[in-house]
C-alpha atoms as a PDB file:
ATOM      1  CA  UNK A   1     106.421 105.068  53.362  1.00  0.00           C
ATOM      2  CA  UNK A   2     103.537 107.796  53.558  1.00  0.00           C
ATOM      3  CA  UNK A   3     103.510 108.229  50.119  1.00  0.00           C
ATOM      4  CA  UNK A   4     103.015 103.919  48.981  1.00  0.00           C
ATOM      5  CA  UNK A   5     100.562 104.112  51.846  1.00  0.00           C
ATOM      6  CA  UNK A   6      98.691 107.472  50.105  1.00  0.00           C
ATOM      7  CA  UNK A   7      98.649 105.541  46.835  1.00  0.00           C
ATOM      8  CA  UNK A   8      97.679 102.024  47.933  1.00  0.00           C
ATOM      9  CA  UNK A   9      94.843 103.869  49.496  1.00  0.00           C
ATOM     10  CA  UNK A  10      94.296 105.703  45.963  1.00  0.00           C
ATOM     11  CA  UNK A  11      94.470 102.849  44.338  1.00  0.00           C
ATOM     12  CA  UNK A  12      91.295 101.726  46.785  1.00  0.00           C
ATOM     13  CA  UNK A  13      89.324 103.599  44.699  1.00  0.00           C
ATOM     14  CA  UNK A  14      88.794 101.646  41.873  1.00  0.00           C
ATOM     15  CA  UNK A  15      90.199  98.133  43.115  1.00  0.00           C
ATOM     16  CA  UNK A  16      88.087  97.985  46.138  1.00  0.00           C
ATOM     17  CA  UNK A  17      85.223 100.538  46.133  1.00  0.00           C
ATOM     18  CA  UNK A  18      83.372  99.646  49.140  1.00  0.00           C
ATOM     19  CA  UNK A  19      86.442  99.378  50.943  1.00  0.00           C
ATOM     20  CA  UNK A  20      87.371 102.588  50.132  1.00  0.00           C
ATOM     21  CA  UNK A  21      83.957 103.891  51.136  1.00  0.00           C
ATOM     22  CA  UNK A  22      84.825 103.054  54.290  1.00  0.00           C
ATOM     23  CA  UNK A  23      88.084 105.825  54.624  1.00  0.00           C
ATOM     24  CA  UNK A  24      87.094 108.970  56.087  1.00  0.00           C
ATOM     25  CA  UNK A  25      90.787 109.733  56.595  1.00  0.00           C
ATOM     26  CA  UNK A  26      94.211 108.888  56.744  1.00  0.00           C
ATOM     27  CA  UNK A  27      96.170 110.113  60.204  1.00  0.00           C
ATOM     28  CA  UNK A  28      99.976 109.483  59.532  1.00  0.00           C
ATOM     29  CA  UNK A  29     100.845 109.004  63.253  1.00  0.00           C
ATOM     30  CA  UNK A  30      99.211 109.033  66.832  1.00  0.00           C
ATOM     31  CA  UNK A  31     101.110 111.545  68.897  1.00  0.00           C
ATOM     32  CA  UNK A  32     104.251 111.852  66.891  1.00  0.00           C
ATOM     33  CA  UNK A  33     107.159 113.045  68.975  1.00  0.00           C
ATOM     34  CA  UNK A  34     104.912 112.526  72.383  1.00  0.00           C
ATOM     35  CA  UNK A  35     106.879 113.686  75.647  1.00  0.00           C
ATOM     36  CA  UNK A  36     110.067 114.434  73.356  1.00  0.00           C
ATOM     37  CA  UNK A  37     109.709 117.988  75.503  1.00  0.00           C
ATOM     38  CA  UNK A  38     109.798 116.110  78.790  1.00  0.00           C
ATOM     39  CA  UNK A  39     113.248 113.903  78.096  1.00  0.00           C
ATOM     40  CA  UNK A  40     115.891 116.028  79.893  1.00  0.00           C
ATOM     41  CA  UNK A  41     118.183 113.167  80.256  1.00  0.00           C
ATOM     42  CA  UNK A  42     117.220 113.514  84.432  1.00  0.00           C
ATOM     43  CA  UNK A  43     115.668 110.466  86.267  1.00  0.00           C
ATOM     44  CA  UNK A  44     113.268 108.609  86.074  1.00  0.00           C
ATOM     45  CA  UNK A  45     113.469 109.705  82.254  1.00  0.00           C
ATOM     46  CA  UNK A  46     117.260 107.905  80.694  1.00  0.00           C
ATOM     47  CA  UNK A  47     117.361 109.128  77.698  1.00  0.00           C
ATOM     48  CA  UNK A  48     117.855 112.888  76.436  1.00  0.00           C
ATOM     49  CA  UNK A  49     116.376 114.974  73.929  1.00  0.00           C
ATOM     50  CA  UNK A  50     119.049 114.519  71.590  1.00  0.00           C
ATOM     51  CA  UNK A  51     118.852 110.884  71.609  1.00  0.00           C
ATOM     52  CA  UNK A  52     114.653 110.747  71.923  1.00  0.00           C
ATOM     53  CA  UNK A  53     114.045 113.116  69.000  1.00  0.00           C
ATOM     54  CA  UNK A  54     117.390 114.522  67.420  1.00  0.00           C
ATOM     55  CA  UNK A  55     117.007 118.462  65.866  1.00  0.00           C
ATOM     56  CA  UNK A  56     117.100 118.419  62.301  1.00  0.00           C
ATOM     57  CA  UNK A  57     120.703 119.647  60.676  1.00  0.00           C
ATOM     58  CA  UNK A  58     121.031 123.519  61.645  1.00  0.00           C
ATOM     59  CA  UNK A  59     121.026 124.487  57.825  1.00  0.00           C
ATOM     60  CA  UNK A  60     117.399 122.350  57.369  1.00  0.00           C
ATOM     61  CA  UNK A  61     115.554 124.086  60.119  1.00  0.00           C
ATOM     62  CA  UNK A  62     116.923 127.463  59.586  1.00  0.00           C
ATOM     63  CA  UNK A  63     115.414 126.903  55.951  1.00  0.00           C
ATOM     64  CA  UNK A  64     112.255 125.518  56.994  1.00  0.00           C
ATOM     65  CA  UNK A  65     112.167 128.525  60.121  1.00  0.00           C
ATOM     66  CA  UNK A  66     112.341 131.402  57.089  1.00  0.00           C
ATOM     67  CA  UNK A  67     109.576 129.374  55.331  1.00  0.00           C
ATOM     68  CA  UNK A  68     107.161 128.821  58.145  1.00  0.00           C
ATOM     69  CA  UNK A  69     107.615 131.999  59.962  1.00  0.00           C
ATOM     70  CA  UNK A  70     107.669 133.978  56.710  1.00  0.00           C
ATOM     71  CA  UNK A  71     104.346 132.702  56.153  1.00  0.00           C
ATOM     72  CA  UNK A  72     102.691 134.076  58.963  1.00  0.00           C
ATOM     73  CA  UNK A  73     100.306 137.076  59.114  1.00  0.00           C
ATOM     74  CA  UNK A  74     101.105 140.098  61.817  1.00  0.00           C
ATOM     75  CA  UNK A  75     100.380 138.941  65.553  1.00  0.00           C
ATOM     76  CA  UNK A  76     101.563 135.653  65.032  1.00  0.00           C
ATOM     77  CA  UNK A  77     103.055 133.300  67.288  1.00  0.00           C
ATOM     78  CA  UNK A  78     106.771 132.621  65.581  1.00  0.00           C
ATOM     79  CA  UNK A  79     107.346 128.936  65.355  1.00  0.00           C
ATOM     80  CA  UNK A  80     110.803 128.715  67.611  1.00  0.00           C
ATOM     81  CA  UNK A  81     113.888 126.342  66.895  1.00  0.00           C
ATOM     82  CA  UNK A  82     114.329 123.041  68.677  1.00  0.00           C
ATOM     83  CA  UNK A  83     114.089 119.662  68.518  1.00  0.00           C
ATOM     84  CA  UNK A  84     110.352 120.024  67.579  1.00  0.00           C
ATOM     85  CA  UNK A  85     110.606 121.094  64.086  1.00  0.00           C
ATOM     86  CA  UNK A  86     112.048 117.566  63.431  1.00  0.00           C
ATOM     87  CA  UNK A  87     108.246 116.310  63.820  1.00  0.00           C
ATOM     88  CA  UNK A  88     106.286 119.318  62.311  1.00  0.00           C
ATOM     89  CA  UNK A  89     109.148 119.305  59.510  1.00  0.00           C
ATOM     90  CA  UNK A  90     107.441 115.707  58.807  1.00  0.00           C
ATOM     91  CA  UNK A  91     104.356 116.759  59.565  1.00  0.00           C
ATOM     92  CA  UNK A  92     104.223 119.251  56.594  1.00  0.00           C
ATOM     93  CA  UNK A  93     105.839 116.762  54.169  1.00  0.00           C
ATOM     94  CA  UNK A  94     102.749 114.601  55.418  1.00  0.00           C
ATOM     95  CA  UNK A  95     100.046 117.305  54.481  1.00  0.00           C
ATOM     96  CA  UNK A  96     102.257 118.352  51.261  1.00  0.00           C
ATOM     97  CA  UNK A  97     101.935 114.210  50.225  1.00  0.00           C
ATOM     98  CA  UNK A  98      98.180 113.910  50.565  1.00  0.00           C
ATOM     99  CA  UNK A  99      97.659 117.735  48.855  1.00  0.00           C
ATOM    100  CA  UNK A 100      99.101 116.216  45.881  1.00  0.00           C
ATOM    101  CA  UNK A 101      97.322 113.145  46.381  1.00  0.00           C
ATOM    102  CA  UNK A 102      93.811 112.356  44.353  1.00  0.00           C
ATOM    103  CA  UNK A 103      92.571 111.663  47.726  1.00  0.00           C
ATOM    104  CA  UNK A 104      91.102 115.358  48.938  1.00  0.00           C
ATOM    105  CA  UNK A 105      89.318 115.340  45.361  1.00  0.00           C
ATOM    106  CA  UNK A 106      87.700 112.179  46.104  1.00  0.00           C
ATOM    107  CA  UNK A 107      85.928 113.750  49.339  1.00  0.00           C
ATOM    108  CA  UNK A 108      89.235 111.826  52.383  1.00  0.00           C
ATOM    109  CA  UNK A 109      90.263 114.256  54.958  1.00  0.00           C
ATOM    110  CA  UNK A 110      94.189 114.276  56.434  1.00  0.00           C
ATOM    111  CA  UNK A 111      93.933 114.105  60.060  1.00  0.00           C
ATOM    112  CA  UNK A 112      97.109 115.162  61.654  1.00  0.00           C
ATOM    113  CA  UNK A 113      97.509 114.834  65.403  1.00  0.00           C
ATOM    114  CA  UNK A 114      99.919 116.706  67.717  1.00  0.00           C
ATOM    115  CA  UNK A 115     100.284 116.560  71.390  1.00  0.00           C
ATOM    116  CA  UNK A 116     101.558 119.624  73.583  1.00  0.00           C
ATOM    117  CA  UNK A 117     104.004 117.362  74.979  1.00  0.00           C
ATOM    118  CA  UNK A 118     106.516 117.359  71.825  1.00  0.00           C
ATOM    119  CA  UNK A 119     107.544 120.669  73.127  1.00  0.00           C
ATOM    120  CA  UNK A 120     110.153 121.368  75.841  1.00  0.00           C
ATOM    121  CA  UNK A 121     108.916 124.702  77.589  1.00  0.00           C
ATOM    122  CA  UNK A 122     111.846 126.239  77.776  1.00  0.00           C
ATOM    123  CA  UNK A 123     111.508 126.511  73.753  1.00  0.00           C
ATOM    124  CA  UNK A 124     108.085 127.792  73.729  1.00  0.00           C
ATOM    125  CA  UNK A 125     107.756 131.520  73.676  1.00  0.00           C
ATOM    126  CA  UNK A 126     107.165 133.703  77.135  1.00  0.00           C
ATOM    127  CA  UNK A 127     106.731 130.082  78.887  1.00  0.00           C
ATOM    128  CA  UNK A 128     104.388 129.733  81.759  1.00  0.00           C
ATOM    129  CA  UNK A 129     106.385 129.117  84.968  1.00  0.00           C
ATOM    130  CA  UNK A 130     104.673 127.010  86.363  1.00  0.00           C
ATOM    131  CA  UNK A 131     102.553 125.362  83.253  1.00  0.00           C
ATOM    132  CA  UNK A 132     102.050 121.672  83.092  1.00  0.00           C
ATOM    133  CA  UNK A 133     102.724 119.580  79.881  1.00  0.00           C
ATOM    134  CA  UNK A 134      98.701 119.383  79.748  1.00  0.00           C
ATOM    135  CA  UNK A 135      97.366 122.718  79.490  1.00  0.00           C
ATOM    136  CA  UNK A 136     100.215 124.562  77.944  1.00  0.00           C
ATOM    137  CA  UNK A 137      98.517 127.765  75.967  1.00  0.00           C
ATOM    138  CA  UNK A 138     102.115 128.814  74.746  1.00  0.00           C
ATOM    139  CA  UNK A 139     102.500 125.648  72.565  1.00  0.00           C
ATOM    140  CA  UNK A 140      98.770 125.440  71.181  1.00  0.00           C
ATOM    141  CA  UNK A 141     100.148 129.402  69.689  1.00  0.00           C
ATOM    142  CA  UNK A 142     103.081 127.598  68.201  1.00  0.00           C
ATOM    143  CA  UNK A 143     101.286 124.817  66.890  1.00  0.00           C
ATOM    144  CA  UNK A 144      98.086 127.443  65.144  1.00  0.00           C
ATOM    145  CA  UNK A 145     100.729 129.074  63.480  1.00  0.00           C
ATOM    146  CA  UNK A 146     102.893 126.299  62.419  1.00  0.00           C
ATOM    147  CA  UNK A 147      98.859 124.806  60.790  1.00  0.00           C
ATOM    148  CA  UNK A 148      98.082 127.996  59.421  1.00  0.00           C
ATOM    149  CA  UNK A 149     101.571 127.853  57.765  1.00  0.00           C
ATOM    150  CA  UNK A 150     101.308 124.187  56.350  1.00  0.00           C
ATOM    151  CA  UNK A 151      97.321 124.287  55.049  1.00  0.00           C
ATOM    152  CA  UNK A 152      95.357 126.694  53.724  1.00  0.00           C
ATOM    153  CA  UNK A 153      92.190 128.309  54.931  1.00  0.00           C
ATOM    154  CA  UNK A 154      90.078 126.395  51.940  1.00  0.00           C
ATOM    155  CA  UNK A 155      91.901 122.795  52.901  1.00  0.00           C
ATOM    156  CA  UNK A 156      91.195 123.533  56.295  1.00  0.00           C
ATOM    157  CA  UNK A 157      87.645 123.868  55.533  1.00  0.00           C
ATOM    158  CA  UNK A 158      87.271 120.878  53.754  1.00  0.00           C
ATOM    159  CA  UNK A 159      90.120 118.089  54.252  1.00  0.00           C
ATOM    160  CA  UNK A 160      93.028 119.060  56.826  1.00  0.00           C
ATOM    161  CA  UNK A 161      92.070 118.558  60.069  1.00  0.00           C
ATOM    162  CA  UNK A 162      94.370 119.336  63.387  1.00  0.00           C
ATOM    163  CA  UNK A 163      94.100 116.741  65.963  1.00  0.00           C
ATOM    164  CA  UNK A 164      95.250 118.208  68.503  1.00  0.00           C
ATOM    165  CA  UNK A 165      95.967 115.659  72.276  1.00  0.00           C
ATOM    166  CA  UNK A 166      95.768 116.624  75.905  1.00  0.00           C
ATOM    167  CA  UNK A 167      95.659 114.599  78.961  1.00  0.00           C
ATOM    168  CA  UNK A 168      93.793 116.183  81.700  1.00  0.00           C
ATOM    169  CA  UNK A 169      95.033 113.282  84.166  1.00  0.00           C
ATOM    170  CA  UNK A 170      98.525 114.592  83.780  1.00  0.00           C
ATOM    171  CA  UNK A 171      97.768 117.763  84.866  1.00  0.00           C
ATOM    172  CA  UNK A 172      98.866 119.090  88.149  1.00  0.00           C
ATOM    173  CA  UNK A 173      95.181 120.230  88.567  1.00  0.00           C
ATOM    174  CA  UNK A 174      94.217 116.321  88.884  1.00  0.00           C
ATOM    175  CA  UNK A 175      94.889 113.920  91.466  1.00  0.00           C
ATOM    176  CA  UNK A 176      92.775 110.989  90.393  1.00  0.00           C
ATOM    177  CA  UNK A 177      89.743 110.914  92.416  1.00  0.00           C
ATOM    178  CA  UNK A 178      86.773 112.972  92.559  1.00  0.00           C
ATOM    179  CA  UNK A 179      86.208 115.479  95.899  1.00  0.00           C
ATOM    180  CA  UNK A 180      84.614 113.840  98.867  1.00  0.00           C
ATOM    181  CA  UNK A 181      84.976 109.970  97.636  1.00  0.00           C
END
């Protein structure tokens, strides 16, 4: 689990100094949820969204939805429903494990990494009609207000860093070559 993983790498500290040197930070998964918002159940794609990344139990997200949203300051972007908040509902156990942790004391930053792609557009606020998965502005809004909701200005200025993931290539803008070659 996150949390024997945060205290082996406490632990570090005294039983392995130079090892532990050697952590900037701890990232407690690449691209969690990646293309969960493209898996419609329609070909090539044979699976759904259900199946890819189930929604959390309707009573557990409309708890964490009152928490996160009642966090926000006016002018926000108001994290939606959907299968999403599955992987942001771990994400903020993730940053609420290392907070507690000894590990932002001792100078280790969280790095927690998001792609665009966990989102399906049609759960994103006033989606884009034609927006690709790459360069979707709607879910980078969702995503600064879900961050501003899990961390705090002062941890974001010294330990929690958002990773956030986008692939140019898949954009409908690209085609793979350059102009003229």
């Amino acid at each position: 689990t996150l949390k024997s993983i945060v205290s082996w790498l406490e632990s570090l500290a005294v039983s392995d100094p130079a090892a532990f040197e050697g952590l900037r930070a701890l990232s407690p998964m690449n691209e969690p949820g990646h293309l969960a918002g493209l898996y419609d159940g329609d070909p090539p794609v044979r699976t759904d969204r259900e199946t890819y990344l189930p929604p959390l139990p309707s009573d557990v997200a409309k708890k964490y939805l009152a928490e996160v949203n009642g966090k926000l300051g006016k002018g926000r972007t108001a994290v939606p429903d959907g299968n999403h908040l599955r992987v942001l509902y771990w994400l903020n156990d993730a940053v609420e494990t290392f907070r507690k942790s000894k590990l932002p004391g001792l100078g280790k930053e969280l790095h927690v990494n998001i792609h665009e792609s966990l989102f399906a557009p049609d759960d994103l606020p006033d989606p884009t009609p034609d927006a690709d998965y790459g360069d979707n502005t709607n879910a980078m809004s969702v995503v600064g207000s879900w961050w501003r909701s899990a961390t705090r200005p002062d941890e974001r200025k010294t330990w929690a860093v958002l990773d956030v993931h986008h692939y140019h290539a898949w954009g409908t803008e690209c085609s793979g070559t350059v102009e003229g070659a």
